[in-house]
PDB file of N, CA and C in Angstrom:
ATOM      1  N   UNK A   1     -19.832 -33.323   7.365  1.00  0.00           N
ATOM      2  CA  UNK A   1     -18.951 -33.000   6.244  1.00  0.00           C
ATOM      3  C   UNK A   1     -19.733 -32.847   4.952  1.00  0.00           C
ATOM      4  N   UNK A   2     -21.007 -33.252   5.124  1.00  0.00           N
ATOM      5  CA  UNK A   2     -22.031 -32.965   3.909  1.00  0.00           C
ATOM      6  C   UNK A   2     -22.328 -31.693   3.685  1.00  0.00           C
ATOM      7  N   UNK A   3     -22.088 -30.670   4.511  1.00  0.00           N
ATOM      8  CA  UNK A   3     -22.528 -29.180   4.239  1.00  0.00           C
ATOM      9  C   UNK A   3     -21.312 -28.371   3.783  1.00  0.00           C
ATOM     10  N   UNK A   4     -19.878 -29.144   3.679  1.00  0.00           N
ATOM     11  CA  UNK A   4     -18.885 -28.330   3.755  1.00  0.00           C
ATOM     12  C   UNK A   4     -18.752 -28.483   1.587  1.00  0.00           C
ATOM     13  N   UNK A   5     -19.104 -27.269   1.266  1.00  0.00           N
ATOM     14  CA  UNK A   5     -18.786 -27.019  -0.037  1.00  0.00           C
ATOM     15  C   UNK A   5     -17.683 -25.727  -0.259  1.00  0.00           C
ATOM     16  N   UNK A   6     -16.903 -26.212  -1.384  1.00  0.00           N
ATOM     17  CA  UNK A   6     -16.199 -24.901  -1.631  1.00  0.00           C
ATOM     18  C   UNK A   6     -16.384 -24.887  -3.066  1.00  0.00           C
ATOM     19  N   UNK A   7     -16.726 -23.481  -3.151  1.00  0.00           N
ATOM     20  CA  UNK A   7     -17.022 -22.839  -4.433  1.00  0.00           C
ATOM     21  C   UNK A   7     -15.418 -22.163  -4.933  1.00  0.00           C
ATOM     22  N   UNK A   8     -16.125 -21.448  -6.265  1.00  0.00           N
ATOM     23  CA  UNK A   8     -14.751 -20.552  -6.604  1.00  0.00           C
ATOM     24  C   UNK A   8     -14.950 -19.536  -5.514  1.00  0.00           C
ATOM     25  N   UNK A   9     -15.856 -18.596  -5.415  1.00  0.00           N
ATOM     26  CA  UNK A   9     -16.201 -17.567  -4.252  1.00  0.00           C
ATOM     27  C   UNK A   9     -15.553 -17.426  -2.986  1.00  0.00           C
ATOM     28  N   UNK A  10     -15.565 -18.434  -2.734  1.00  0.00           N
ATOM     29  CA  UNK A  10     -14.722 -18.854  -1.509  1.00  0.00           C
ATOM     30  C   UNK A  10     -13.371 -18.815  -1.487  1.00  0.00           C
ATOM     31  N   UNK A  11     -12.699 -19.331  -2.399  1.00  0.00           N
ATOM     32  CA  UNK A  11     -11.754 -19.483  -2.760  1.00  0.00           C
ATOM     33  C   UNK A  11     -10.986 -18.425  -2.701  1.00  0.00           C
ATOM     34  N   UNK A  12     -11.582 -17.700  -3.953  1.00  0.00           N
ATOM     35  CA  UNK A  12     -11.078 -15.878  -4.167  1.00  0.00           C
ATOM     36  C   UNK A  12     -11.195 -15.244  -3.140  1.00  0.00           C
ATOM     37  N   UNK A  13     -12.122 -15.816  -1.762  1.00  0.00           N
ATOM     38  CA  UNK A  13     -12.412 -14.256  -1.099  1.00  0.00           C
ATOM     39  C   UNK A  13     -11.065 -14.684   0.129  1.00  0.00           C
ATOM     40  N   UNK A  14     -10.722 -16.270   0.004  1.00  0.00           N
ATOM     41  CA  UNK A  14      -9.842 -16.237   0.710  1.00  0.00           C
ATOM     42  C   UNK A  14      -8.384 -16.372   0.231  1.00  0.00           C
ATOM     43  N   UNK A  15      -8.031 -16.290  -0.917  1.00  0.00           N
ATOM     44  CA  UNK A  15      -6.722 -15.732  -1.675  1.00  0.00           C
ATOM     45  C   UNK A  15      -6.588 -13.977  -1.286  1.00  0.00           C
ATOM     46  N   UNK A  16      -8.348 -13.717  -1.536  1.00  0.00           N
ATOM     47  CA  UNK A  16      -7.803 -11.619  -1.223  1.00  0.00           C
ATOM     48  C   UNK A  16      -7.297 -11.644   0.249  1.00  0.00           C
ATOM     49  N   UNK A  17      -8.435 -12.599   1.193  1.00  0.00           N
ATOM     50  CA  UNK A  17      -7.896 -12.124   2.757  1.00  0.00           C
ATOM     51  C   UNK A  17      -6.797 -12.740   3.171  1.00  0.00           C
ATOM     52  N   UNK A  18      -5.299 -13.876   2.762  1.00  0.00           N
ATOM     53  CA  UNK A  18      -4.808 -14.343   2.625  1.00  0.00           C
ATOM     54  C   UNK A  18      -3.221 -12.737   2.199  1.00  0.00           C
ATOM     55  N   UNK A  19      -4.199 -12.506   1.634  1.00  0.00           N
ATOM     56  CA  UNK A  19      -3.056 -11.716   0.715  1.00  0.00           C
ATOM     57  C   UNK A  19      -2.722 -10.460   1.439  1.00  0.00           C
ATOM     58  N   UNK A  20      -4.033 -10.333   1.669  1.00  0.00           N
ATOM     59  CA  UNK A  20      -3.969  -8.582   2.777  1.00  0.00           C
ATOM     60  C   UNK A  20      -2.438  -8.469   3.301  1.00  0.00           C
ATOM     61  N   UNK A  21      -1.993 -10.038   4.308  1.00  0.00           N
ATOM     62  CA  UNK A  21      -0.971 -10.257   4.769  1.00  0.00           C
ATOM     63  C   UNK A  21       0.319  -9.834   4.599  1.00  0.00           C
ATOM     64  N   UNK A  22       0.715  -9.821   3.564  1.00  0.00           N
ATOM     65  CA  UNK A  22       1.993  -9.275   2.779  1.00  0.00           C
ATOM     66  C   UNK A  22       1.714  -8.325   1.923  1.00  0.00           C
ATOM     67  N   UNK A  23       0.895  -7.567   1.771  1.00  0.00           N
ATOM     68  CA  UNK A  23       0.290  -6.685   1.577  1.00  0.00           C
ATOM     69  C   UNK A  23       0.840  -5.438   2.878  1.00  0.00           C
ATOM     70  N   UNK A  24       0.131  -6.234   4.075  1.00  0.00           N
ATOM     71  CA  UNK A  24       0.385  -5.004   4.840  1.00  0.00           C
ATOM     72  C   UNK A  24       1.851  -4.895   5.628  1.00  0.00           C
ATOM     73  N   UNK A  25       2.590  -5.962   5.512  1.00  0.00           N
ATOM     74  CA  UNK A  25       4.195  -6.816   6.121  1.00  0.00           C
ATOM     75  C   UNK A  25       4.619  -5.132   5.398  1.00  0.00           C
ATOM     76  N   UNK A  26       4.949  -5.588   3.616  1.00  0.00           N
ATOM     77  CA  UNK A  26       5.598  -4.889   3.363  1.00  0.00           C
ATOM     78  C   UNK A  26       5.425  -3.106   3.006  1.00  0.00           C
ATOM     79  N   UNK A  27       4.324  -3.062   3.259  1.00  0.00           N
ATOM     80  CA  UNK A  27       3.820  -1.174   3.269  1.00  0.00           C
ATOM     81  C   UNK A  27       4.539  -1.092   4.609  1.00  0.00           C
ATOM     82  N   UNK A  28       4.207  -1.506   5.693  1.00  0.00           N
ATOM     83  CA  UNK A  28       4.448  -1.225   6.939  1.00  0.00           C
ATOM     84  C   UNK A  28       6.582  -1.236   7.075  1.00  0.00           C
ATOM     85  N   UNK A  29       6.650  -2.063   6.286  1.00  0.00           N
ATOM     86  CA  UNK A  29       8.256  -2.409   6.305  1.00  0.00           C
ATOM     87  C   UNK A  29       8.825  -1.438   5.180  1.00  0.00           C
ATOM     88  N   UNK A  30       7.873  -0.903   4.449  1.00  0.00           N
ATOM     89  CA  UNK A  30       8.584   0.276   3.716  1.00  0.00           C
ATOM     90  C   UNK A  30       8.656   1.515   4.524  1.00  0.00           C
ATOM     91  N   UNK A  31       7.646   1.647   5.134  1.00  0.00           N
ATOM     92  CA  UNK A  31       7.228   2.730   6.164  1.00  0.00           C
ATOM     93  C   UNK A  31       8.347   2.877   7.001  1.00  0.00           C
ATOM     94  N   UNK A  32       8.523   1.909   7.413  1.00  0.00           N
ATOM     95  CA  UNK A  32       9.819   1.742   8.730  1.00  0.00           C
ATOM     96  C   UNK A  32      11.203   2.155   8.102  1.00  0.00           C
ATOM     97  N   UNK A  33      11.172   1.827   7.086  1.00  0.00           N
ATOM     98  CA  UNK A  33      12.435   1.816   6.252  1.00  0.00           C
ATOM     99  C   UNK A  33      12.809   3.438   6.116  1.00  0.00           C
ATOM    100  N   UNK A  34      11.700   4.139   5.298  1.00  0.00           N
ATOM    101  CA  UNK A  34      11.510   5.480   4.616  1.00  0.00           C
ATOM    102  C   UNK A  34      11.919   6.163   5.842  1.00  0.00           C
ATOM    103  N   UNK A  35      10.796   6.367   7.238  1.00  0.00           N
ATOM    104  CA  UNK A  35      10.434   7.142   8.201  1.00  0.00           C
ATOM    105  C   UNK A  35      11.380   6.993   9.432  1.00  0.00           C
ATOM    106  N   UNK A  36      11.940   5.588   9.999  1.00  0.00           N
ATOM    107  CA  UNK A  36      12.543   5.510  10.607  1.00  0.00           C
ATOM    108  C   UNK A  36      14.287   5.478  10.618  1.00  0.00           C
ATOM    109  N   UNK A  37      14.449   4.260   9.688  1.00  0.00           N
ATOM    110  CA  UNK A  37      15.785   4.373   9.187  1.00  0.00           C
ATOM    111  C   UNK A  37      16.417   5.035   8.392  1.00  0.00           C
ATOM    112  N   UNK A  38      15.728   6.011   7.440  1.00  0.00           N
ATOM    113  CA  UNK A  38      15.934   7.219   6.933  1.00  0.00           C
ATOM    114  C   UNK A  38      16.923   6.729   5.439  1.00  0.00           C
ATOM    115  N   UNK A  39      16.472   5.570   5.223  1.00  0.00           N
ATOM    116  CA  UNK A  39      17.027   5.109   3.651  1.00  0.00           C
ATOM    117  C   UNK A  39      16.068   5.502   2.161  1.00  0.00           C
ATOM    118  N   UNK A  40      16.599   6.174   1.568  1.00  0.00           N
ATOM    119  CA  UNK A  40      15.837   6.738   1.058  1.00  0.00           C
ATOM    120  C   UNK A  40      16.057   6.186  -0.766  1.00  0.00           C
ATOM    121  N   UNK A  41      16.632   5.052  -0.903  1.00  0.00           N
ATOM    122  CA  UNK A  41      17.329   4.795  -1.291  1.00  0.00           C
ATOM    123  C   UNK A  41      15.622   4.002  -2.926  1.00  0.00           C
ATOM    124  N   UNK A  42      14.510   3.747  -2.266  1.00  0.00           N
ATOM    125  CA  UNK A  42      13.310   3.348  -2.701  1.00  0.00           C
ATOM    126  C   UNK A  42      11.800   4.374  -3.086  1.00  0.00           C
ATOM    127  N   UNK A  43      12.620   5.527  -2.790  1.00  0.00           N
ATOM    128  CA  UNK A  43      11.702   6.475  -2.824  1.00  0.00           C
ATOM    129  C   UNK A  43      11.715   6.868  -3.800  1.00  0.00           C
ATOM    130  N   UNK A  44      10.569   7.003  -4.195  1.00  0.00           N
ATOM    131  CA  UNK A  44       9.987   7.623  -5.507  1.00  0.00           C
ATOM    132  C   UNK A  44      10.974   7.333  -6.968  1.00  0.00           C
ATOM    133  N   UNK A  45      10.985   5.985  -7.411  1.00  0.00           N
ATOM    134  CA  UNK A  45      11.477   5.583  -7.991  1.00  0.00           C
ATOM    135  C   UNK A  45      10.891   5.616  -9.164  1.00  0.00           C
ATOM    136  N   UNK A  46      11.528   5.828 -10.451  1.00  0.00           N
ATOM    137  CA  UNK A  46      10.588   5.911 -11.605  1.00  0.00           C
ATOM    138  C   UNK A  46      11.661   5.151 -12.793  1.00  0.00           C
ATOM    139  N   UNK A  47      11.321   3.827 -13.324  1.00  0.00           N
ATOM    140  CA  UNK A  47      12.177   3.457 -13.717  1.00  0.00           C
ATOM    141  C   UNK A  47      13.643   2.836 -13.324  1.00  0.00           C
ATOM    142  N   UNK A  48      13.092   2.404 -11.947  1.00  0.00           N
ATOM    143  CA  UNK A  48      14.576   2.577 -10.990  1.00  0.00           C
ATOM    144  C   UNK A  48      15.455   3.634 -11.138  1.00  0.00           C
ATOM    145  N   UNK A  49      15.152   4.997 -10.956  1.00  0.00           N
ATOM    146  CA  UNK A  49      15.906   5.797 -11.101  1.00  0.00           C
ATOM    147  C   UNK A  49      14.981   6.648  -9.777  1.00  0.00           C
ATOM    148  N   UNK A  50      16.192   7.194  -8.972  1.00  0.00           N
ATOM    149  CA  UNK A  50      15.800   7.984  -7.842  1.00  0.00           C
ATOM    150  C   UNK A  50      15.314   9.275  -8.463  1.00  0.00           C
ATOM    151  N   UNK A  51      14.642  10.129  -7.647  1.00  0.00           N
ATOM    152  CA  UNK A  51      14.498  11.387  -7.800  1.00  0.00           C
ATOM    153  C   UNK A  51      16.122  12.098  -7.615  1.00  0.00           C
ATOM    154  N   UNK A  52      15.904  13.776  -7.937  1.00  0.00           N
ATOM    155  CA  UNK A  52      17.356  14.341  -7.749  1.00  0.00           C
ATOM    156  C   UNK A  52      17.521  14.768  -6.138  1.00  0.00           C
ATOM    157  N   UNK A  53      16.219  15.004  -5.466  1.00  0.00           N
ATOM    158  CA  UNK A  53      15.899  15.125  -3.890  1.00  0.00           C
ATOM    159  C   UNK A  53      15.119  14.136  -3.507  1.00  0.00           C
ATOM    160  N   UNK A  54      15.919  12.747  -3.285  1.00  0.00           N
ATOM    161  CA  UNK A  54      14.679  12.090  -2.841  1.00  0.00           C
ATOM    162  C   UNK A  54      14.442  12.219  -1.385  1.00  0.00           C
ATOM    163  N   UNK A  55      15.174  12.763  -0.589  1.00  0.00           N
ATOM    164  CA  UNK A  55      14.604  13.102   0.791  1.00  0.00           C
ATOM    165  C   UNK A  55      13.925  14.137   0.807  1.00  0.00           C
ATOM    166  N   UNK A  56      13.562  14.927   0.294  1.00  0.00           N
ATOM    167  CA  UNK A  56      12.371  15.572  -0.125  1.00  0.00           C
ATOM    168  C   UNK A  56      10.598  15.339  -0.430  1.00  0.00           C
ATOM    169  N   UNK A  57      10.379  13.849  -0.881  1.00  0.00           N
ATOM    170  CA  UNK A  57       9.947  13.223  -0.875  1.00  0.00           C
ATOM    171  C   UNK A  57       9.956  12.153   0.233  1.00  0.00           C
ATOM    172  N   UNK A  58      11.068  11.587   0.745  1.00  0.00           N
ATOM    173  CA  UNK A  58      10.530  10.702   1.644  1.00  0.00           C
ATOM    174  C   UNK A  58       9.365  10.753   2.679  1.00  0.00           C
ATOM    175  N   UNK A  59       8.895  11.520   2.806  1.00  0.00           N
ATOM    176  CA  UNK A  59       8.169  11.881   3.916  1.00  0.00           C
ATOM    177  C   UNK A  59       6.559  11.498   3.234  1.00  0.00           C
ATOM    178  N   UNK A  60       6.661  11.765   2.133  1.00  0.00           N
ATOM    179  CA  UNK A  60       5.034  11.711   1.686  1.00  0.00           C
ATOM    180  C   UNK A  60       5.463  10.243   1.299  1.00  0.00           C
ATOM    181  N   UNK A  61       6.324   9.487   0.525  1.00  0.00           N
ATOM    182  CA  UNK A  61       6.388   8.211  -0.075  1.00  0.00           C
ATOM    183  C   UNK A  61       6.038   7.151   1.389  1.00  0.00           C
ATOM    184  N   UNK A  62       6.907   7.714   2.923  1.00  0.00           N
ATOM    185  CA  UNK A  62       6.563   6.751   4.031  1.00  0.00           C
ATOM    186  C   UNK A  62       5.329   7.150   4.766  1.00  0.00           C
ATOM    187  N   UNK A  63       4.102   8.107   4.294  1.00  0.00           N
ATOM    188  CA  UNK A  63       3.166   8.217   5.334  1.00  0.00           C
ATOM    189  C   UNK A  63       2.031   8.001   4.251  1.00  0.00           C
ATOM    190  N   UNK A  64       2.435   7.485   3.435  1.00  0.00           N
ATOM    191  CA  UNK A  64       1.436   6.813   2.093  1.00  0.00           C
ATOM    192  C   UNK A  64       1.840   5.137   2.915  1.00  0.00           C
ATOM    193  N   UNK A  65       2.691   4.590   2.444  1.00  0.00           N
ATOM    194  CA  UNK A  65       3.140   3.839   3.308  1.00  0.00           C
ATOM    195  C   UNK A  65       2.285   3.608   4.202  1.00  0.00           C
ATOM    196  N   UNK A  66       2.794   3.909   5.544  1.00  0.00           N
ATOM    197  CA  UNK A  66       2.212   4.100   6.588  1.00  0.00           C
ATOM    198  C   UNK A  66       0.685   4.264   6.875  1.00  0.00           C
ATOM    199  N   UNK A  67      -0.166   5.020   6.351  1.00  0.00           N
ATOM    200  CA  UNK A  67      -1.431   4.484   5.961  1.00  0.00           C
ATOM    201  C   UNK A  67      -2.298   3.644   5.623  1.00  0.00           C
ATOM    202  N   UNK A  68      -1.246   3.109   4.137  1.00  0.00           N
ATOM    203  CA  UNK A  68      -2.054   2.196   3.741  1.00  0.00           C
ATOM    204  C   UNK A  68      -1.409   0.464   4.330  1.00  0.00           C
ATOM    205  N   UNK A  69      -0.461   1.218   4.938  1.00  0.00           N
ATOM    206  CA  UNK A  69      -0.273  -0.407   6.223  1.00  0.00           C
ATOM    207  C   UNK A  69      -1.388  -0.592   7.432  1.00  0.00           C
ATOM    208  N   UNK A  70      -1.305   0.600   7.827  1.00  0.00           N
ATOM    209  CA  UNK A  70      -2.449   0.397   8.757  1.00  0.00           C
ATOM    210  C   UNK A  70      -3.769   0.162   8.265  1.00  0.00           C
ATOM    211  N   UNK A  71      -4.369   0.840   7.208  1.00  0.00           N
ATOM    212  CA  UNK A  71      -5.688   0.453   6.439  1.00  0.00           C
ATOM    213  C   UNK A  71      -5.935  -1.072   6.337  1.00  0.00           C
ATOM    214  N   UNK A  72      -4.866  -1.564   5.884  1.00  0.00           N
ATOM    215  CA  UNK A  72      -4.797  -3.130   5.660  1.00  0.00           C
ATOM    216  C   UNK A  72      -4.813  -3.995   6.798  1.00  0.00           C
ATOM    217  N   UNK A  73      -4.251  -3.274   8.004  1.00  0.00           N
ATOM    218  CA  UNK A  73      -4.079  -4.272   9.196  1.00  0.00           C
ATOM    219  C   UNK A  73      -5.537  -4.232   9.878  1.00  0.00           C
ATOM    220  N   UNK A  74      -6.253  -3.000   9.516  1.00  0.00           N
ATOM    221  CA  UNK A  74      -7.435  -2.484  10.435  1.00  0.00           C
ATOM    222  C   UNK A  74      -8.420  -3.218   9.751  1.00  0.00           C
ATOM    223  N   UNK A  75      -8.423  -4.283   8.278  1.00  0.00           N
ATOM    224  CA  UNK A  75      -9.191  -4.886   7.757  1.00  0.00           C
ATOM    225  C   UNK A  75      -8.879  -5.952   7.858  1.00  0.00           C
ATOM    226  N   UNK A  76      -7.725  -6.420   8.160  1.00  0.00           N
ATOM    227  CA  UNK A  76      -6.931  -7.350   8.589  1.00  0.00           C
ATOM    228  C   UNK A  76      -7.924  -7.526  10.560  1.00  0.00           C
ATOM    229  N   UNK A  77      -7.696  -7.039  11.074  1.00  0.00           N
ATOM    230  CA  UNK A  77      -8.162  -6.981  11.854  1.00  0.00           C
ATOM    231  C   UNK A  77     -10.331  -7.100  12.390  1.00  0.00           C
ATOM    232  N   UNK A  78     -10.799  -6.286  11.774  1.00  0.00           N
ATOM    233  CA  UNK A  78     -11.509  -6.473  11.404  1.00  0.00           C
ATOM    234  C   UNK A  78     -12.624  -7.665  10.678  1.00  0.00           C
ATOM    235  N   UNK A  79     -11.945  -8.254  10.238  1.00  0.00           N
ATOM    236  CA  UNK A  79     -11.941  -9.501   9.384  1.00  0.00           C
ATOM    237  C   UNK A  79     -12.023 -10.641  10.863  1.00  0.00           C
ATOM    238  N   UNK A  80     -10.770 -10.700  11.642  1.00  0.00           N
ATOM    239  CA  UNK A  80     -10.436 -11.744  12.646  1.00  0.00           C
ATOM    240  C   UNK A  80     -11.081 -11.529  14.244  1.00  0.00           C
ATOM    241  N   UNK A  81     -11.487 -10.556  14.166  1.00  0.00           N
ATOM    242  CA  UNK A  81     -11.785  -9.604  15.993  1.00  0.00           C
ATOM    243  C   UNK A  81     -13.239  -9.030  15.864  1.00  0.00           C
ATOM    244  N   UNK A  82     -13.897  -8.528  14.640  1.00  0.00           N
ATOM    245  CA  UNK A  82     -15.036  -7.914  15.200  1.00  0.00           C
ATOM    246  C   UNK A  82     -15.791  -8.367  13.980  1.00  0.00           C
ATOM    247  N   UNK A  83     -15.581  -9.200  13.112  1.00  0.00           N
ATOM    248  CA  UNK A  83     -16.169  -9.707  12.134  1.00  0.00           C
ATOM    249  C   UNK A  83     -16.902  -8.824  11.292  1.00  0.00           C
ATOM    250  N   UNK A  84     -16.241  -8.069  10.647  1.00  0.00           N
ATOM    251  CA  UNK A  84     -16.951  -7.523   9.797  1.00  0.00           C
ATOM    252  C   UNK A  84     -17.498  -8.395   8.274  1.00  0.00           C
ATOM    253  N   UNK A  85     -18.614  -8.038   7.507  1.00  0.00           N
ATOM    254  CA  UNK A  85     -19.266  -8.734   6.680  1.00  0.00           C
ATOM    255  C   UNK A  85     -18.152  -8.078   5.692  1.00  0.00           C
ATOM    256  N   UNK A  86     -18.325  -9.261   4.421  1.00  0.00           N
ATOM    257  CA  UNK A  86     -17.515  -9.684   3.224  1.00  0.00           C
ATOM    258  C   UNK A  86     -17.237  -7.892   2.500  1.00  0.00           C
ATOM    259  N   UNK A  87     -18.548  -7.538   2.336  1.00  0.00           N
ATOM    260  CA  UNK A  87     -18.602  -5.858   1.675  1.00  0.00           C
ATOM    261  C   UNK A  87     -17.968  -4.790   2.149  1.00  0.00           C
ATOM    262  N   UNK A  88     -17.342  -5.013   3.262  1.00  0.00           N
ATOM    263  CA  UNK A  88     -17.189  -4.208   4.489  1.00  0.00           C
ATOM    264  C   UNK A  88     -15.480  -4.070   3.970  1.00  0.00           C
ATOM    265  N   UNK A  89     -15.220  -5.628   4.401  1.00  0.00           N
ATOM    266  CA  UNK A  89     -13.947  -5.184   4.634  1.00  0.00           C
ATOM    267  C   UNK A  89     -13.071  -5.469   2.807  1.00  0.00           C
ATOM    268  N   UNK A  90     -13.548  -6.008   1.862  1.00  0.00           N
ATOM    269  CA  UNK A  90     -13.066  -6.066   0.793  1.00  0.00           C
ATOM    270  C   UNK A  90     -13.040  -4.465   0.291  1.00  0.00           C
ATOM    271  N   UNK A  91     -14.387  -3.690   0.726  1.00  0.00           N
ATOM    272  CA  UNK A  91     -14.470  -2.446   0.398  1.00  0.00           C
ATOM    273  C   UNK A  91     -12.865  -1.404   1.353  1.00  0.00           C
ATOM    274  N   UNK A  92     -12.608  -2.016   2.192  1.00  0.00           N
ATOM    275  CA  UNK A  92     -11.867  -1.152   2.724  1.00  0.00           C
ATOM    276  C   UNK A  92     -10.315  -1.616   2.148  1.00  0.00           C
ATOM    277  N   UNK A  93      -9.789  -2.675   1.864  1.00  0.00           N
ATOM    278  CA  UNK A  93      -8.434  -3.432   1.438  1.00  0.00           C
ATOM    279  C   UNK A  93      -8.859  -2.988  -0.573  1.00  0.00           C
ATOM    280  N   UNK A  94      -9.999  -2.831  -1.129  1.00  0.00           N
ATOM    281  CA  UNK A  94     -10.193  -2.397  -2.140  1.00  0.00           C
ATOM    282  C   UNK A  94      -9.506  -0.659  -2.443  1.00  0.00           C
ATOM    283  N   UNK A  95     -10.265  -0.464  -1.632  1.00  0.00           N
ATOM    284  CA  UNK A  95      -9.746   1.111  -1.612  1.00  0.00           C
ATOM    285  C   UNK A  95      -8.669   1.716  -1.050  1.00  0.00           C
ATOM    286  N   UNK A  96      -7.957   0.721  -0.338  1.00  0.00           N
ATOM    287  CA  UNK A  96      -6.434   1.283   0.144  1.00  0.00           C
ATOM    288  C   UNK A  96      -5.369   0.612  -1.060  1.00  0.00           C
ATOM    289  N   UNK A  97      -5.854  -0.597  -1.368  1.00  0.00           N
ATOM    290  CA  UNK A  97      -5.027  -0.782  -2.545  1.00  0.00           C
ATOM    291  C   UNK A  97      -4.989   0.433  -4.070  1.00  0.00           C
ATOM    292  N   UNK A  98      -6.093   0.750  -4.369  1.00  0.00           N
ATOM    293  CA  UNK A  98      -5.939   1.696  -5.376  1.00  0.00           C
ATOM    294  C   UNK A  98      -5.844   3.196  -4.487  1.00  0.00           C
ATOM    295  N   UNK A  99      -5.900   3.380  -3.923  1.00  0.00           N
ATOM    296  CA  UNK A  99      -5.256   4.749  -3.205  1.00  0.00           C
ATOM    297  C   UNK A  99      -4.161   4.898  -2.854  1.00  0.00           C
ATOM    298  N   UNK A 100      -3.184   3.491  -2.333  1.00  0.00           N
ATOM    299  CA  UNK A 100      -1.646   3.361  -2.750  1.00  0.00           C
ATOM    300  C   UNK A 100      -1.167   3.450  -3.934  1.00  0.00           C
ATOM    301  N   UNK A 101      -2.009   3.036  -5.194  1.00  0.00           N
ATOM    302  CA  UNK A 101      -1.103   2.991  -6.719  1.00  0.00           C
ATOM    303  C   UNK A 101      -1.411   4.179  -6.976  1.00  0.00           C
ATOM    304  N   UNK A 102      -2.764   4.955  -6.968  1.00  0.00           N
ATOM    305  CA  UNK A 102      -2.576   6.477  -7.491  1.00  0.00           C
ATOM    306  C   UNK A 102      -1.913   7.317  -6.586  1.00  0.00           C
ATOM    307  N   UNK A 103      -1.695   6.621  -5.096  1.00  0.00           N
ATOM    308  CA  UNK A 103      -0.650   8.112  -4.660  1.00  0.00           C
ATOM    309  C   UNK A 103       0.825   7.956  -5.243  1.00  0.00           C
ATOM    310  N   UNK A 104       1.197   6.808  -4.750  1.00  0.00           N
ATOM    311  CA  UNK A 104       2.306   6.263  -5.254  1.00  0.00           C
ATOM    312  C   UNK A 104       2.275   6.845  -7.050  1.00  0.00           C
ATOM    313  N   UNK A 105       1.059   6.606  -7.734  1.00  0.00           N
ATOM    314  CA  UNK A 105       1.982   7.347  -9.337  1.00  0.00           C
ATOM    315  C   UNK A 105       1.829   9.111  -9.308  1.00  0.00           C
ATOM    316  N   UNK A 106       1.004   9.777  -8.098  1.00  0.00           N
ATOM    317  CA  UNK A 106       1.228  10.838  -8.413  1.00  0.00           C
ATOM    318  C   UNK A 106       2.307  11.682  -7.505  1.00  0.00           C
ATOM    319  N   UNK A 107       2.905  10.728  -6.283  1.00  0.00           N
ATOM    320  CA  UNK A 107       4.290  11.247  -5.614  1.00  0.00           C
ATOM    321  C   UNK A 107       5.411  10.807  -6.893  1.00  0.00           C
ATOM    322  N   UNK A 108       5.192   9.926  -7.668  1.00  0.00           N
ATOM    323  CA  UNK A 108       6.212   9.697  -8.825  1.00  0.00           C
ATOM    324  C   UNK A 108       6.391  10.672  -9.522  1.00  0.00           C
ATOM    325  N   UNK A 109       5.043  11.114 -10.504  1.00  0.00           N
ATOM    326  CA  UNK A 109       5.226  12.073 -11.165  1.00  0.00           C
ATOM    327  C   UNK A 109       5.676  13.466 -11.107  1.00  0.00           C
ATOM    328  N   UNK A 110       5.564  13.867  -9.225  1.00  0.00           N
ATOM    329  CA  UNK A 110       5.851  14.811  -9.211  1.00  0.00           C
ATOM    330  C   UNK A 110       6.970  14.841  -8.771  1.00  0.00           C
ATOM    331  N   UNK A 111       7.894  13.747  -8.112  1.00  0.00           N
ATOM    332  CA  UNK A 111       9.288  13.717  -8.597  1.00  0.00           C
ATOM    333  C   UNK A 111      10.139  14.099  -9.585  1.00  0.00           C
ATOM    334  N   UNK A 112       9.237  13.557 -10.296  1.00  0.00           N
ATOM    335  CA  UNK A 112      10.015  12.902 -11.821  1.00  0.00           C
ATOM    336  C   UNK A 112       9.355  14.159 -13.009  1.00  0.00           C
ATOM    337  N   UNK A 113       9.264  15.418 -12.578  1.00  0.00           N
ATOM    338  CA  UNK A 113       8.553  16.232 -13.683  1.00  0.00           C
ATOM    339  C   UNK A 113       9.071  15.971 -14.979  1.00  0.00           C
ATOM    340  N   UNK A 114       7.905  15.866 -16.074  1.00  0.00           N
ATOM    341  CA  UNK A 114       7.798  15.619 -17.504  1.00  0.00           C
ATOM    342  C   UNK A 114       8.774  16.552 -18.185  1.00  0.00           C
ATOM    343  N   UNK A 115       8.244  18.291 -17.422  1.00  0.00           N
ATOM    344  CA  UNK A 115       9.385  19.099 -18.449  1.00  0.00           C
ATOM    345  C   UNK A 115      10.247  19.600 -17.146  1.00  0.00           C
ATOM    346  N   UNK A 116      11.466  20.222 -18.229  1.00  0.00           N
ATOM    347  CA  UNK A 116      12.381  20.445 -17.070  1.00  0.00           C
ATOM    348  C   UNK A 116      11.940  21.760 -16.509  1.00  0.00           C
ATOM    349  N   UNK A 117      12.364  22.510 -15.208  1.00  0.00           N
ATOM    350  CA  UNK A 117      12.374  23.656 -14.841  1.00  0.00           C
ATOM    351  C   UNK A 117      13.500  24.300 -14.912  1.00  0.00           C
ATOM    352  N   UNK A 118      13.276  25.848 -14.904  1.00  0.00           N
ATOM    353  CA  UNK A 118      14.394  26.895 -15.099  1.00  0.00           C
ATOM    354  C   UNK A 118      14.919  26.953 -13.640  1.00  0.00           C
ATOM    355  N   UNK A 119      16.275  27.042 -13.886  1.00  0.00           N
ATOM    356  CA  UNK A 119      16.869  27.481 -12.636  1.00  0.00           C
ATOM    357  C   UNK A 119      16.714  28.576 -12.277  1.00  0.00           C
ATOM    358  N   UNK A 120      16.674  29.272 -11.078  1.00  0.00           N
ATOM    359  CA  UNK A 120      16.513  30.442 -11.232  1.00  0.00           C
ATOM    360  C   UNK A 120      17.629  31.449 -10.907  1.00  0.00           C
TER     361      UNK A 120
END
């Protein structure tokens, strides 16, 4: 028990891999939601306000989703089954997390256009 130290390092790296968890529960449970049950009711929300077609969108909002659930489980995985090193898999739960917020704000924006369009 003399070798067992915990640093902050430790700590943090196991709050991130801790977290992956519900992280990937609920991408994957939005996914299911969007793609399967066909509620569209969370899609592309801006302000809590739906788009005017949000089934139009559902499809890109649940395979963003869907991606970045699996990204997370495959580091999730990774992490517990084939041991990947610390760089490895923070690099991969790093980059699915910010590749969910910029898709997610640019399926928003293009919901939600700034100016209006002409009917035609």
């Amino acid at each position: 028990m003399d070798n067992l130290i915990i640093d902050t390092n430790i700590a943090v790296t196991w709050i991130l891999f801790i977290a992956l968890f519900p992280l990937a529960f609920i991408w994957l449970k939005n996914a299911y939601t969007v793609l399967i049950r066909k509620d569209y009711s969370n899609v592309a929300l801006k302000r809590g306000e739906p788009p005017k077609n949000p089934k139009k969108w559902a499809p890109f909002v649940g395979l963003l989703n869907l991606c970045a659930g699996i990204a997370i489980v495959w580091a999730i995985a990774g992490v517990l089954f084939f041991a990947y090193p610390y760089q490895q898999w923070t690099g991969i739960a790093g980059v699915t997390i910010w590749f969910k917020i910029f898709g997610e704000y640019i399926i928003k924006t293009q919901a939600h256009p700034f100016f209006k369009t002409k009917k035609n």
